[in-house]
C-alpha atoms as a PDB file:
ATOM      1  CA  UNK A   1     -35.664 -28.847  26.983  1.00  0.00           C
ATOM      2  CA  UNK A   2     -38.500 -27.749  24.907  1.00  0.00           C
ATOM      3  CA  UNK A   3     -41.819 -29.425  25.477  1.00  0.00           C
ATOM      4  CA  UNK A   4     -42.047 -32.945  24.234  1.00  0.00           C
ATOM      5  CA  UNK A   5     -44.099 -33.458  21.527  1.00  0.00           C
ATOM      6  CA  UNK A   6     -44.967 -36.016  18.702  1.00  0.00           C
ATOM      7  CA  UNK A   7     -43.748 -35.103  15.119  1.00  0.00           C
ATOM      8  CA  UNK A   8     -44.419 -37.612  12.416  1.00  0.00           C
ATOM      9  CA  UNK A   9     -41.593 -37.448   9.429  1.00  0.00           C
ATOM     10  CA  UNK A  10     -41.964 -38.634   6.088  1.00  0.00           C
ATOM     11  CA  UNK A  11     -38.370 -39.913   4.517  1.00  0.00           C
ATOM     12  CA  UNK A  12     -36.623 -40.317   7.559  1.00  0.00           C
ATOM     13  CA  UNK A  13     -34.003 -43.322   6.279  1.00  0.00           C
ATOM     14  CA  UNK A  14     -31.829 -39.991   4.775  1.00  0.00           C
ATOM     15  CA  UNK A  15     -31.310 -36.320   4.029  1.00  0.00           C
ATOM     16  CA  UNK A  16     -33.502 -33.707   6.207  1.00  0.00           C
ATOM     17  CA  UNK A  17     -35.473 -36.555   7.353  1.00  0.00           C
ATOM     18  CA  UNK A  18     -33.097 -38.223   8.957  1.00  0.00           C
ATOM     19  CA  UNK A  19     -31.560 -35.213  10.490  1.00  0.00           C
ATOM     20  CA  UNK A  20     -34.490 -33.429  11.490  1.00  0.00           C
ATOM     21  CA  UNK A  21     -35.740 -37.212  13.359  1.00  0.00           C
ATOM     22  CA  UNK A  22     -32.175 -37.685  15.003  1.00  0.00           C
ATOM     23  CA  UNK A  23     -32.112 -33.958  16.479  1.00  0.00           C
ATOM     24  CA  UNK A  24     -36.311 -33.790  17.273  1.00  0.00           C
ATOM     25  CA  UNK A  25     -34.821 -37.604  19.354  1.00  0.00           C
ATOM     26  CA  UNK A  26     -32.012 -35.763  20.862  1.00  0.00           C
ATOM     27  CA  UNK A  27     -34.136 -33.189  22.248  1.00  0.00           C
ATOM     28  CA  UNK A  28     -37.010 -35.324  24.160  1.00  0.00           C
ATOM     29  CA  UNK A  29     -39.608 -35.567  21.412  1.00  0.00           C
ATOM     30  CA  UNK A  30     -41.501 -38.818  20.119  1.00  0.00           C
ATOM     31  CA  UNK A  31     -40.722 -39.527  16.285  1.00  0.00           C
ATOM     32  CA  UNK A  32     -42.572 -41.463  14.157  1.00  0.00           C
ATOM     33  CA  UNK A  33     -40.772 -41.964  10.377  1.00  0.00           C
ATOM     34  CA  UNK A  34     -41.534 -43.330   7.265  1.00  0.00           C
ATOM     35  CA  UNK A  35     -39.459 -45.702   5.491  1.00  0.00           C
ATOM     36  CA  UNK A  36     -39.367 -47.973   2.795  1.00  0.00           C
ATOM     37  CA  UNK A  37     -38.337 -51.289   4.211  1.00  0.00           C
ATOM     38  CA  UNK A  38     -38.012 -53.927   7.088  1.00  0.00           C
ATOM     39  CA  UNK A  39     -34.443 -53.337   7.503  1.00  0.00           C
ATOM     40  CA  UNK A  40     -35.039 -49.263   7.250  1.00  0.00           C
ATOM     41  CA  UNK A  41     -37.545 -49.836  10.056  1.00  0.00           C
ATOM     42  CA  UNK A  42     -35.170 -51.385  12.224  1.00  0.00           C
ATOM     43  CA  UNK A  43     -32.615 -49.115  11.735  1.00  0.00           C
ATOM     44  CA  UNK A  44     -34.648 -46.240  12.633  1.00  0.00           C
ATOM     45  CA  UNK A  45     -35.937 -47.379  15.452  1.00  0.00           C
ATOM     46  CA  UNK A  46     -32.684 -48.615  16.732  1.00  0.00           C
ATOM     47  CA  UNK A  47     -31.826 -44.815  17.035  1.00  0.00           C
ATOM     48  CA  UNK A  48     -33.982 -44.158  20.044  1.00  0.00           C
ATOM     49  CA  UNK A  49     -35.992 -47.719  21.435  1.00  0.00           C
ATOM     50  CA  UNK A  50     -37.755 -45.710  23.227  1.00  0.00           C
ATOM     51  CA  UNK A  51     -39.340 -42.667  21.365  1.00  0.00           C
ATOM     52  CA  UNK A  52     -38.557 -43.687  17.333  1.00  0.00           C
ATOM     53  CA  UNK A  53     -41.436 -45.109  15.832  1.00  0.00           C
ATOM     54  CA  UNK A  54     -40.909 -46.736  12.364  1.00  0.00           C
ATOM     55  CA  UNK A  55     -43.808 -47.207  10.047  1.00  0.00           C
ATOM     56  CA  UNK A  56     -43.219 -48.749   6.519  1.00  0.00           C
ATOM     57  CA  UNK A  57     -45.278 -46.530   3.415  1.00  0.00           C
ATOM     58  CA  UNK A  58     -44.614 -45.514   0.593  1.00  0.00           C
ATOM     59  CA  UNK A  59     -46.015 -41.978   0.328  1.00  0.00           C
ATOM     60  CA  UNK A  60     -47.671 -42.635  -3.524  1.00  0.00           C
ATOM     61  CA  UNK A  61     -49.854 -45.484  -1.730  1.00  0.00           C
ATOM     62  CA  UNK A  62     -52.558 -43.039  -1.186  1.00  0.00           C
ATOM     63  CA  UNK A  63     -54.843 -45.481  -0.326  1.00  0.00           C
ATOM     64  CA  UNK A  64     -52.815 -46.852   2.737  1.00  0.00           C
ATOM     65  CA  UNK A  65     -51.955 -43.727   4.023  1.00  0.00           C
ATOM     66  CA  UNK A  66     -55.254 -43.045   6.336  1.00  0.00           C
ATOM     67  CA  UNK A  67     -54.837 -46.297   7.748  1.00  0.00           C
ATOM     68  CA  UNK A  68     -51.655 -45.504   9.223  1.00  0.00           C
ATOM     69  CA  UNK A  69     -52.357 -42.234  10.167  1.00  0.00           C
ATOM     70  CA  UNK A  70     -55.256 -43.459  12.441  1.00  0.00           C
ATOM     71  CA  UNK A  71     -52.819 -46.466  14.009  1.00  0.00           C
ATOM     72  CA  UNK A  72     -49.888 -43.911  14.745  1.00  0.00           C
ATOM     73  CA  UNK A  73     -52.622 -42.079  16.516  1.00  0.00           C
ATOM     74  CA  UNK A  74     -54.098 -44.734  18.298  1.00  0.00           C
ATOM     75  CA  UNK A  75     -51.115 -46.385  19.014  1.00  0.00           C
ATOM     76  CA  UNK A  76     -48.056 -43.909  19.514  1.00  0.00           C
ATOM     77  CA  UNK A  77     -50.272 -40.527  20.361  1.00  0.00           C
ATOM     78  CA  UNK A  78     -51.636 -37.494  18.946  1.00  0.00           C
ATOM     79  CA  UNK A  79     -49.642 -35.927  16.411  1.00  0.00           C
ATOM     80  CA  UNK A  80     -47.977 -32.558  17.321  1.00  0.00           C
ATOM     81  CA  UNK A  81     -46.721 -31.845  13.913  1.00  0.00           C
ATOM     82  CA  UNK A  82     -46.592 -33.589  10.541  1.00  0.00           C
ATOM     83  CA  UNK A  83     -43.218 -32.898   8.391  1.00  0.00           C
ATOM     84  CA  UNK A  84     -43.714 -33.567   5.078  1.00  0.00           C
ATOM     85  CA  UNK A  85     -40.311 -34.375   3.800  1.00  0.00           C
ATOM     86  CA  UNK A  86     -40.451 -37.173   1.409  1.00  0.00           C
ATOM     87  CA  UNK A  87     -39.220 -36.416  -2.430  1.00  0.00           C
ATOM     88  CA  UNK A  88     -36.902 -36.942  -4.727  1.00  0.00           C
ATOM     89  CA  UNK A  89     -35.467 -34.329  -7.129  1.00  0.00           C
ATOM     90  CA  UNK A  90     -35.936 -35.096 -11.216  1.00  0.00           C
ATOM     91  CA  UNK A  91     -33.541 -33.469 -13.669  1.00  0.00           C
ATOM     92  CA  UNK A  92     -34.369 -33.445 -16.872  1.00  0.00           C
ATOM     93  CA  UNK A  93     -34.447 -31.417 -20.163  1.00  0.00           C
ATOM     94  CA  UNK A  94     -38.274 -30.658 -20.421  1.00  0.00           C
ATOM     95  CA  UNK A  95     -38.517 -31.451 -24.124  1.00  0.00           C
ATOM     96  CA  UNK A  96     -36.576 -34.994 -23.550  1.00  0.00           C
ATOM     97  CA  UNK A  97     -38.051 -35.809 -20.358  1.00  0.00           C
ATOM     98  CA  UNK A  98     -41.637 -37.990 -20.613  1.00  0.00           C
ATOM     99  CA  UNK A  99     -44.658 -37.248 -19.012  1.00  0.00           C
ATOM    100  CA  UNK A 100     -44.725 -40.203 -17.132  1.00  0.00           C
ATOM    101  CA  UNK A 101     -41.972 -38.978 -14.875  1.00  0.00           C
ATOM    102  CA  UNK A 102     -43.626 -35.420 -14.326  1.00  0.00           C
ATOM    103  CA  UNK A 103     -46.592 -37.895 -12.808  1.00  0.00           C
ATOM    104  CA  UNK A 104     -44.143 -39.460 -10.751  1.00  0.00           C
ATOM    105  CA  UNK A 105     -42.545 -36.620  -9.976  1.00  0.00           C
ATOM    106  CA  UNK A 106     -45.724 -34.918  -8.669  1.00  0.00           C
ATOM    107  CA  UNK A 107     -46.841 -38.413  -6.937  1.00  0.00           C
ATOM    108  CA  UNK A 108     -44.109 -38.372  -4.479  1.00  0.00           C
ATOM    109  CA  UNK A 109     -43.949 -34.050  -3.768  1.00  0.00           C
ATOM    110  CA  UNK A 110     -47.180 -33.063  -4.141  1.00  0.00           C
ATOM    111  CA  UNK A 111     -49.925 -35.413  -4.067  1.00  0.00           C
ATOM    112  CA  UNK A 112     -48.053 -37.987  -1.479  1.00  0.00           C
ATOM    113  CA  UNK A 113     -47.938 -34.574   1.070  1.00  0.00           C
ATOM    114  CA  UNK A 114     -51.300 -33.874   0.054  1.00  0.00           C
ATOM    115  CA  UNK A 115     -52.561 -36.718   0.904  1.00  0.00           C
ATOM    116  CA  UNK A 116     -50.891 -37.293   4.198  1.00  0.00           C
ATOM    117  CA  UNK A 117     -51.987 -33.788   5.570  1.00  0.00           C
ATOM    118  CA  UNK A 118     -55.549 -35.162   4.428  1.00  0.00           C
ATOM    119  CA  UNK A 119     -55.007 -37.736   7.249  1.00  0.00           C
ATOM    120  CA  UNK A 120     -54.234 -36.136   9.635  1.00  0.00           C
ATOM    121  CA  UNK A 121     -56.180 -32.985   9.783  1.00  0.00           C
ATOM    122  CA  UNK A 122     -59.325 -34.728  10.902  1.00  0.00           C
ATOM    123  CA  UNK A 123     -57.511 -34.989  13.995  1.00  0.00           C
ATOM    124  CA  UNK A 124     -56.091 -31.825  14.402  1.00  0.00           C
ATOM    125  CA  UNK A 125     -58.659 -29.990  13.348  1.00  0.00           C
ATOM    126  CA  UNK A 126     -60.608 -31.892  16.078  1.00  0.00           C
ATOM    127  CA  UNK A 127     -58.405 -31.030  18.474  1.00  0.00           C
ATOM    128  CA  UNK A 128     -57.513 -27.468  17.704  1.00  0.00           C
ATOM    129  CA  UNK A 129     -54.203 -27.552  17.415  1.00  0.00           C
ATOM    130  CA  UNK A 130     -51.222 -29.002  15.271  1.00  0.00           C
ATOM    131  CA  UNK A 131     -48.184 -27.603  12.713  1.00  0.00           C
ATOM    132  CA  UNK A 132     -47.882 -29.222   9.212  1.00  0.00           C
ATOM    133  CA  UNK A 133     -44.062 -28.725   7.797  1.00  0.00           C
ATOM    134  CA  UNK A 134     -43.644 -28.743   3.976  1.00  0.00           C
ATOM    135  CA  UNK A 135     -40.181 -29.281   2.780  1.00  0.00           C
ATOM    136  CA  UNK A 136     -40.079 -27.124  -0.198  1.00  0.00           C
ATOM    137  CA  UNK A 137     -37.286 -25.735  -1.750  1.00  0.00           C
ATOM    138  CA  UNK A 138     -35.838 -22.480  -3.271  1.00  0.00           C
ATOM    139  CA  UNK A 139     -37.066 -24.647  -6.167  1.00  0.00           C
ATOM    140  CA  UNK A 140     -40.367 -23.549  -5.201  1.00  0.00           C
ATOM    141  CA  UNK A 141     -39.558 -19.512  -5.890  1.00  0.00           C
ATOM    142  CA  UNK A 142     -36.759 -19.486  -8.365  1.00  0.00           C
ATOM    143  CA  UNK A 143     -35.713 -21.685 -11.712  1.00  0.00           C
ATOM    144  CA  UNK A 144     -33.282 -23.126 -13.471  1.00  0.00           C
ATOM    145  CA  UNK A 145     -32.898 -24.846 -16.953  1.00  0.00           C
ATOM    146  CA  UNK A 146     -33.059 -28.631 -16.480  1.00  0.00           C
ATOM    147  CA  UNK A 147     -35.879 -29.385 -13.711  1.00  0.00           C
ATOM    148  CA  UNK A 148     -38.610 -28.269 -14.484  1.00  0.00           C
ATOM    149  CA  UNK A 149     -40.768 -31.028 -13.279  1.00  0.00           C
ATOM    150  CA  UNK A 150     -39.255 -30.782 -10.061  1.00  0.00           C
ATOM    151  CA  UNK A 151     -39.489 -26.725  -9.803  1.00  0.00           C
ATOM    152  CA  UNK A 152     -43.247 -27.249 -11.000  1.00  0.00           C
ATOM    153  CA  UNK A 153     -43.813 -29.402  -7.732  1.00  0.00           C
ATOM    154  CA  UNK A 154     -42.459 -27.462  -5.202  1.00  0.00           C
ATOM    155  CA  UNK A 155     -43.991 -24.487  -6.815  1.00  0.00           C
ATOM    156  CA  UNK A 156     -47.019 -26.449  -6.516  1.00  0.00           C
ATOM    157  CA  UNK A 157     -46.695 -27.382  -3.151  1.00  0.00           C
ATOM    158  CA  UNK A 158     -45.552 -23.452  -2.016  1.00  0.00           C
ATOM    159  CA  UNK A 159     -49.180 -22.222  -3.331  1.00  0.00           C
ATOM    160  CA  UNK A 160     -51.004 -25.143  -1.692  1.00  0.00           C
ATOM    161  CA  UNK A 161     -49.125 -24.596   1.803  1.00  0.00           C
ATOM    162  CA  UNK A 162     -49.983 -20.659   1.802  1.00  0.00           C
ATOM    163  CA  UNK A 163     -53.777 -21.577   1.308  1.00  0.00           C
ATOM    164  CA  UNK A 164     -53.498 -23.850   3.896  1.00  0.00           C
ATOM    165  CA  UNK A 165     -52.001 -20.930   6.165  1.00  0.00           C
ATOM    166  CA  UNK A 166     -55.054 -19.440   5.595  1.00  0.00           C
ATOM    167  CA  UNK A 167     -58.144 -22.152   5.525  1.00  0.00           C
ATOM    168  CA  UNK A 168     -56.792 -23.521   9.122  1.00  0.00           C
ATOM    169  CA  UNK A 169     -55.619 -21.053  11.012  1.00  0.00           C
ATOM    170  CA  UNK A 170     -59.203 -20.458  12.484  1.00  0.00           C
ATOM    171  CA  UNK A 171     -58.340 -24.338  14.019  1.00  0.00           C
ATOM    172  CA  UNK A 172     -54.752 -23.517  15.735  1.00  0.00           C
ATOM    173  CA  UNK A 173     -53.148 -25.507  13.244  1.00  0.00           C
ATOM    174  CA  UNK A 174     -50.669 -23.537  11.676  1.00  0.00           C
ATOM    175  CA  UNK A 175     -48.541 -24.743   8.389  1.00  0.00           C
ATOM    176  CA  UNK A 176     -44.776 -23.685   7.478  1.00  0.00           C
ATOM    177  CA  UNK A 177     -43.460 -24.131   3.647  1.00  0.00           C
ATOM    178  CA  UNK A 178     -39.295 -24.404   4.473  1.00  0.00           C
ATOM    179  CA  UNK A 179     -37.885 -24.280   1.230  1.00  0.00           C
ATOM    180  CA  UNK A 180     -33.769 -25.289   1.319  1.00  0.00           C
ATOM    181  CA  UNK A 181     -31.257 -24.138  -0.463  1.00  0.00           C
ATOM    182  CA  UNK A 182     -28.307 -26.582  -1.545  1.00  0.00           C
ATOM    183  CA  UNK A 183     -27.580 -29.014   1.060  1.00  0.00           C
ATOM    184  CA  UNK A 184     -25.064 -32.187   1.469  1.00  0.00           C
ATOM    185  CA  UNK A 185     -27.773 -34.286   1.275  1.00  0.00           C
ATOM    186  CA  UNK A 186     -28.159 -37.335  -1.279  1.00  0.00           C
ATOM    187  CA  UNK A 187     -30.941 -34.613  -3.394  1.00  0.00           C
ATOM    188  CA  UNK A 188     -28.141 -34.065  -6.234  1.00  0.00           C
ATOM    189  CA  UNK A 189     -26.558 -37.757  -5.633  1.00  0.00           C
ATOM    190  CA  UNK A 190     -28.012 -41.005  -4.803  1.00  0.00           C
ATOM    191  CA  UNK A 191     -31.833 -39.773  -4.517  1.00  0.00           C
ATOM    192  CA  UNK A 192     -31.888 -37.562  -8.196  1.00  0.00           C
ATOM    193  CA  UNK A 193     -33.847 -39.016 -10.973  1.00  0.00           C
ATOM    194  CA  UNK A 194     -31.974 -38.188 -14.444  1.00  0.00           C
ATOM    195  CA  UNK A 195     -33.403 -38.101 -17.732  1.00  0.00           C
ATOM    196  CA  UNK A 196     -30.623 -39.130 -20.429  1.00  0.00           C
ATOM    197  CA  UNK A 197     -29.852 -36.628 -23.018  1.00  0.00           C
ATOM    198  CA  UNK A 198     -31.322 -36.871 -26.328  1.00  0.00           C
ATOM    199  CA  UNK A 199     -31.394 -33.730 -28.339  1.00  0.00           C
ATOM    200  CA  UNK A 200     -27.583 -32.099 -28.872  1.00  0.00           C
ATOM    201  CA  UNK A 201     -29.843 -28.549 -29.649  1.00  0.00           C
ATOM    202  CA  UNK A 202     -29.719 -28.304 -25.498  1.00  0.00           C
ATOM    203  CA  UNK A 203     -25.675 -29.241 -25.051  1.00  0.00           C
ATOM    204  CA  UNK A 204     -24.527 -25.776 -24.792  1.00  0.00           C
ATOM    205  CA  UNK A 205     -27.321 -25.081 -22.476  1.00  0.00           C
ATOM    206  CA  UNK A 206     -27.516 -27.488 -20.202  1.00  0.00           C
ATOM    207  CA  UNK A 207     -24.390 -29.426 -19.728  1.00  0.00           C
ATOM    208  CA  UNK A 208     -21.949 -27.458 -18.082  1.00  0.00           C
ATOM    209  CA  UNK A 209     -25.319 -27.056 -15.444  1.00  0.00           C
ATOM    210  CA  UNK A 210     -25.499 -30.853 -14.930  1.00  0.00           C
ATOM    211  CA  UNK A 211     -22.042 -30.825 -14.710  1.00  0.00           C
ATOM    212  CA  UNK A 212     -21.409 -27.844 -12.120  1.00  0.00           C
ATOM    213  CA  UNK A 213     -24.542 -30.138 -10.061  1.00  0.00           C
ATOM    214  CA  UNK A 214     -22.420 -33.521 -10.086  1.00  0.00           C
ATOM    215  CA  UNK A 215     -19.276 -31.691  -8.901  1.00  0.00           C
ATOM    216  CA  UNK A 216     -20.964 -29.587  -6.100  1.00  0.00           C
ATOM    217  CA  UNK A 217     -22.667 -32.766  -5.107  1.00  0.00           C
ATOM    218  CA  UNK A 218     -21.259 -33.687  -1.544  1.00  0.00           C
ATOM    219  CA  UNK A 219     -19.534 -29.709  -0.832  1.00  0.00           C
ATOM    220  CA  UNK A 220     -23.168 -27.734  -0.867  1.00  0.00           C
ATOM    221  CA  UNK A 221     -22.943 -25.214   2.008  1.00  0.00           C
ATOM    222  CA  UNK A 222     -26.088 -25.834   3.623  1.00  0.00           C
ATOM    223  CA  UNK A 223     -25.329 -28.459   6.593  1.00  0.00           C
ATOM    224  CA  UNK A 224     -28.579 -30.776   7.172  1.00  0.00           C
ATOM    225  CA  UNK A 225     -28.114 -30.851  10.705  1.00  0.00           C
ATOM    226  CA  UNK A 226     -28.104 -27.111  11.098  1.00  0.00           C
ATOM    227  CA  UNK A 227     -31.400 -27.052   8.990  1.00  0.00           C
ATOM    228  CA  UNK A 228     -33.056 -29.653  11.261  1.00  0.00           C
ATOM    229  CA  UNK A 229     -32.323 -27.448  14.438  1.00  0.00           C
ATOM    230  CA  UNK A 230     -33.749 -24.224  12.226  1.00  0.00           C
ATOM    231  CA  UNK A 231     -37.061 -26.276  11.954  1.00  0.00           C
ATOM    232  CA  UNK A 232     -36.956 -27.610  15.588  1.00  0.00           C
ATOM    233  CA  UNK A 233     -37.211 -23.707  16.353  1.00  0.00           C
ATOM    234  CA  UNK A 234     -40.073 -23.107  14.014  1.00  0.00           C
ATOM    235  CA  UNK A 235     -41.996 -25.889  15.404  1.00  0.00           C
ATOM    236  CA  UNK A 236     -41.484 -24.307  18.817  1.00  0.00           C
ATOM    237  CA  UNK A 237     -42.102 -20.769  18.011  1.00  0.00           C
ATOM    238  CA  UNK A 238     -45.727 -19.728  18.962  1.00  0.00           C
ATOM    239  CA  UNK A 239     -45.913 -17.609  15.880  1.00  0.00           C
ATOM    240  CA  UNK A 240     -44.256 -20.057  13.160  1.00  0.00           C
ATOM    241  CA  UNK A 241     -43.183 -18.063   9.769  1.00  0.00           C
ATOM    242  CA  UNK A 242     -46.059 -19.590   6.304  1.00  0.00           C
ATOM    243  CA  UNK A 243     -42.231 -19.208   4.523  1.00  0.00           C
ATOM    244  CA  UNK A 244     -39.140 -20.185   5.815  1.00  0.00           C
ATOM    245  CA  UNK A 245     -36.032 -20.099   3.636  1.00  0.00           C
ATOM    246  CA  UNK A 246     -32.899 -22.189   4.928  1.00  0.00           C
ATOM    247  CA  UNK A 247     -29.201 -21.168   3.484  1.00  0.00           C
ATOM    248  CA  UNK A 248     -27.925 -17.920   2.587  1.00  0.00           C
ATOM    249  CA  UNK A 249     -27.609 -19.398  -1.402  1.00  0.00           C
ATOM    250  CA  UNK A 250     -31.605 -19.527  -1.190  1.00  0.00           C
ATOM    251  CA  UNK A 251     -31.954 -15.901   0.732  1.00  0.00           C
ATOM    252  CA  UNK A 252     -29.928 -14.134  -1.635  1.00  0.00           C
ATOM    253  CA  UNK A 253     -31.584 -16.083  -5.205  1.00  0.00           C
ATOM    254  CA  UNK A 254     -34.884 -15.732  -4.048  1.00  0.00           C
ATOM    255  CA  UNK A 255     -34.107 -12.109  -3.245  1.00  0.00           C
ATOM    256  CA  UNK A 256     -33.143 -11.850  -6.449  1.00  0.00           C
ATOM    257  CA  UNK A 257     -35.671 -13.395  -8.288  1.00  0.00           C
ATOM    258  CA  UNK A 258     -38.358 -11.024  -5.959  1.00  0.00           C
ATOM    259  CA  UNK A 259     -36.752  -7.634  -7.086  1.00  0.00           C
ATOM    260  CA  UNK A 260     -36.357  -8.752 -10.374  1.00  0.00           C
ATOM    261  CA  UNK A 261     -40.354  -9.670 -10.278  1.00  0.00           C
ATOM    262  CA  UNK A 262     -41.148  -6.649  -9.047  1.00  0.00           C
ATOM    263  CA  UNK A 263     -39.092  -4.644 -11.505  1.00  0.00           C
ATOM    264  CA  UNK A 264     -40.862  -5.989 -14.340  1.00  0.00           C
ATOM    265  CA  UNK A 265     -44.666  -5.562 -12.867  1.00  0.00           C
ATOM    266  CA  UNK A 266     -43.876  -2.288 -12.332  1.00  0.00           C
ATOM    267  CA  UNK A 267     -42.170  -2.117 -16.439  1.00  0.00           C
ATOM    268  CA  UNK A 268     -45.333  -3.492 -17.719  1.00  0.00           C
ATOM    269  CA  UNK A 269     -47.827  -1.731 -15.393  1.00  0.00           C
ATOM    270  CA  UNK A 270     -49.103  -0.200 -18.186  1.00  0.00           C
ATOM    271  CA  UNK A 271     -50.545  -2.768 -20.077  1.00  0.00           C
ATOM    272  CA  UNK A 272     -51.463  -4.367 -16.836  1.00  0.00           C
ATOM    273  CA  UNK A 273     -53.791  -1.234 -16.164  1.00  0.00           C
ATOM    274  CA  UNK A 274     -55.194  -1.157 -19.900  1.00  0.00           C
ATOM    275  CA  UNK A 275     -57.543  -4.166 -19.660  1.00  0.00           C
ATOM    276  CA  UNK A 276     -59.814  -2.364 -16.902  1.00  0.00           C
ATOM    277  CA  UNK A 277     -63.156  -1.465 -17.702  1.00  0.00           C
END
């Protein structure tokens, strides 16, 4: 068994969350989760008695967050590794979707992991050692028509993760963005936030994509399981990748998306080069 260690979850009631928390209990380590209720608490902790702590937040309460931070590390132990995994996917038409649900949107995957690794790096920056894990998603390097909000988080959160790579790595702490492909999780199901249509202009566009999403929903390739025991082995490598990709979907579109990048640099090099001087 690897060595034990403490790993603090966000989202653990479902999806990676609850996977990653049920295989990190199988294999000796301490979990503490997040959830959203009294009955969510219970549940989780009825997993392991033992070694599954349960601590109700919602991740937009900014303003609790440091409070529980500093009682999970008081009460449970010093935190190993913080796995940011709490969000929600939003699908949307830009032009029909309000602003009020990019903020929401951004809330919950960006500013709610933001602020949690605020917590907590006090302490492992204290103590010279620690791994943060953002769940990002192939979201996060390629695009599609219909989520923008959401691909603008996780984009967000990529950038923010590979600074962080580099602003604590003279502390030991070192910080992995895993970015999923398609899962069977509840992300396209239960858990996605849906903007109704409004404007026919975007039928031919975008329906037959929201409709190829409901009827994949449940069949994705990607097995949650076999992504938590992927991350299990990044938080015990010594030399944990700043980018992890899960699912060969999310290998071979990001691929793309890189070459085709590249490709058109190198096309407009030109112009690129004509603003020197």
């Amino acid at each position: 068994m690897s060595t034990s260690k403490i790993i603090f979850i966000t989202g653990v009631s479902s999806g990676f969350g609850r996977a990653l928390a049920q295989e990190a209990l199988n294999d000796g380590h301490r979990v503490v989760g997040t959830v959203r209720s009294e009955s969510a608490r219970k549940e989780f902790e009825a997993l392991d008695p033992a070694r599954a702590f349960a601590r109700i937040l919602d991740v937009t309460d900014f303003a609790a967050i440091d409070n529980i931070v500093a009682e999970v590390e008081a009460s449970v132990g010093p935190v190993d590794v913080l796995v940011n995994n709490a969000g929600y996917g939003h699908e949307g038409v830009m032009e029909e979707s309000a602003l009020e649900e990019m903020k929401r949107q951004f809330d919950v995957n960006v500013f709610g992991a933001v602020a949690m690794i605020k917590a907590l790096l006090p302490f492992m920056r204290q103590r010279r050692r620690g791994h943060i894990l953002n769940i990002t998603s192939m979201g996060g390097f390629i695009t599609m028509p219909g989520i923008a909000y959401y691909c603008g988080s996780k984009f967000a959160l990529e950038g923010i993760s590979e600074v962080l790579v580099k602003e604590l790595k003279p502390f030991n702490i070192a910080v992995t963005a895993v970015a999923p492909g398609s899962f069977r999780t509840d992300w396209a199901g239960r858990s996605m936030v849906r903007t109704p249509r409004t404007l026919a202009d975007y039928d031919p566009l975008f329906d037959p994509i929201r409709q190829a999403r409901e009827e994949k929903n449940g069949k994705q390739l990607g097995d949650p399981a076999k992504a938590a025991r992927a991350m299990l082995a990044v938080i015990a490598s010594d030399t944990p990748p700043a980018h992890l990709l899960l699912g060969s979907d999310a290998l071979g579109l990001v691929r793309g998306k890189l070459q085709a990048y590249a490709a058109e640099i190198d096309a407009w090099e030109h112009l690129t080069r004509s603003t020197d001087g």
